[in-house]
C-alpha atoms as a PDB file:
ATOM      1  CA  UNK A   1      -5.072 -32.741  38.554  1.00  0.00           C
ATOM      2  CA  UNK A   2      -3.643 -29.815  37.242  1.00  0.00           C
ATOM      3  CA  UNK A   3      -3.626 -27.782  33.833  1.00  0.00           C
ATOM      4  CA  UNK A   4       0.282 -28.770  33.829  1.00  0.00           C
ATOM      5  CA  UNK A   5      -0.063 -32.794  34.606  1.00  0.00           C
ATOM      6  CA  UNK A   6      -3.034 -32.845  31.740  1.00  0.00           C
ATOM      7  CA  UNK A   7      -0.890 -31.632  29.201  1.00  0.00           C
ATOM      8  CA  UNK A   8       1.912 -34.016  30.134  1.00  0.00           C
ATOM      9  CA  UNK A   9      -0.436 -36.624  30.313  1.00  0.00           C
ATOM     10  CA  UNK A  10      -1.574 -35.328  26.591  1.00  0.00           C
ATOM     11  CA  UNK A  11       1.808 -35.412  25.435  1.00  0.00           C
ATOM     12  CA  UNK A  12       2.744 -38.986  26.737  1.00  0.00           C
ATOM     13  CA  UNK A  13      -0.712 -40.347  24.762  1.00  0.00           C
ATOM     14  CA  UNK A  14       0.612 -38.692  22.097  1.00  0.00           C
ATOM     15  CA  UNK A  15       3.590 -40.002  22.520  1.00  0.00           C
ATOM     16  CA  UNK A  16       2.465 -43.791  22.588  1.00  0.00           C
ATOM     17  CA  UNK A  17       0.990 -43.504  19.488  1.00  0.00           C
ATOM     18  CA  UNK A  18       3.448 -42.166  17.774  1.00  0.00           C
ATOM     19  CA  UNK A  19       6.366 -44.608  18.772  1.00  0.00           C
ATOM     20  CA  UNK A  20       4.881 -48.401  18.774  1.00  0.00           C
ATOM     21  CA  UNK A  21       4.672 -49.004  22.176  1.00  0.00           C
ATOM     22  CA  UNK A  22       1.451 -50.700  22.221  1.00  0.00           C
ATOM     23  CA  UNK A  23      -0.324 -52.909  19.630  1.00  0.00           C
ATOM     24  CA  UNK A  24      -3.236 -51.191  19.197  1.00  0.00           C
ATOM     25  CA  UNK A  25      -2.124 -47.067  18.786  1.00  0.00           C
ATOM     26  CA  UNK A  26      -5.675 -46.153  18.587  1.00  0.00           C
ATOM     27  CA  UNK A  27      -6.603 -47.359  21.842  1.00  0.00           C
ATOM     28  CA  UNK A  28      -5.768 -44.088  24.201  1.00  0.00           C
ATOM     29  CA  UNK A  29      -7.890 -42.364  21.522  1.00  0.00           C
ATOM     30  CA  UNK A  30     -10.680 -41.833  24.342  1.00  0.00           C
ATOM     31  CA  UNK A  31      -8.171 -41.146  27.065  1.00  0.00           C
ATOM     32  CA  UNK A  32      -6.418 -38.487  24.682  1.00  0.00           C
ATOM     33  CA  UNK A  33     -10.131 -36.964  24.358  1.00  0.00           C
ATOM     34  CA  UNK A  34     -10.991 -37.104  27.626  1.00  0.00           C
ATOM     35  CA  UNK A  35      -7.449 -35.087  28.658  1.00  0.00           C
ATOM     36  CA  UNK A  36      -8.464 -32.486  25.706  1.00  0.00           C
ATOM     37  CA  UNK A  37     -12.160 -31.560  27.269  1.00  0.00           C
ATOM     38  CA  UNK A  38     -10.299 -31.796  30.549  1.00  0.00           C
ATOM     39  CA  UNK A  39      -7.482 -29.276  29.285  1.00  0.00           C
ATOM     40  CA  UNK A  40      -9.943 -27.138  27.712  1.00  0.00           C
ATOM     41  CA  UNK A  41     -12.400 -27.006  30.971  1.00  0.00           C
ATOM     42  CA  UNK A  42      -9.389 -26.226  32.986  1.00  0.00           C
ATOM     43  CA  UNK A  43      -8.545 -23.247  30.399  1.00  0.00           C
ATOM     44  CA  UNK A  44     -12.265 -21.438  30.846  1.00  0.00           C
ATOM     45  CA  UNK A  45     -12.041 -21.955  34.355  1.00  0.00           C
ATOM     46  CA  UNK A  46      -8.909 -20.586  35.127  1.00  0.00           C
ATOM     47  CA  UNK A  47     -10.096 -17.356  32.631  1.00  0.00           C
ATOM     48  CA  UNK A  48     -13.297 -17.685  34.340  1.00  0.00           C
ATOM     49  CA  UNK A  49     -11.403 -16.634  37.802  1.00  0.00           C
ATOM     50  CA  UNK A  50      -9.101 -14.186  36.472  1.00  0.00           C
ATOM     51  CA  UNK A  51     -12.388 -12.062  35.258  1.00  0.00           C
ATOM     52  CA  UNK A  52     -14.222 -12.167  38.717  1.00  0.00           C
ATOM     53  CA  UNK A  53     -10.595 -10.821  40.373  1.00  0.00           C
ATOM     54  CA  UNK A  54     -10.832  -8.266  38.551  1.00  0.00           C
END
């Protein structure tokens, strides 16, 4: 998965719990989460591999 289809995913969680589409909004709380510490482990690593081409 890429740093582009984790922030889509991020906004369509988002999304969901904003607009009543479910019962329960609170339930892709986790999932959101999980796609954040994904997002932000993507980040480092990508600025992680810039640094070493240089």
């Amino acid at each position: 998965m890429e740093k582009k289809e984790l922030r889509e995913t991020q906004r369509w969680l988002k999304l969901i719990q904003r607009v009543p589409l479910i019962k329960k909004p609170e339930l892709p709380n986790d999932i959101l989460e999980e796609t954040e510490e994904l997002i932000k482990i993507f980040v480092t690593s990508i600025k992680t591999a810039e640094k070493k081409q240089k």
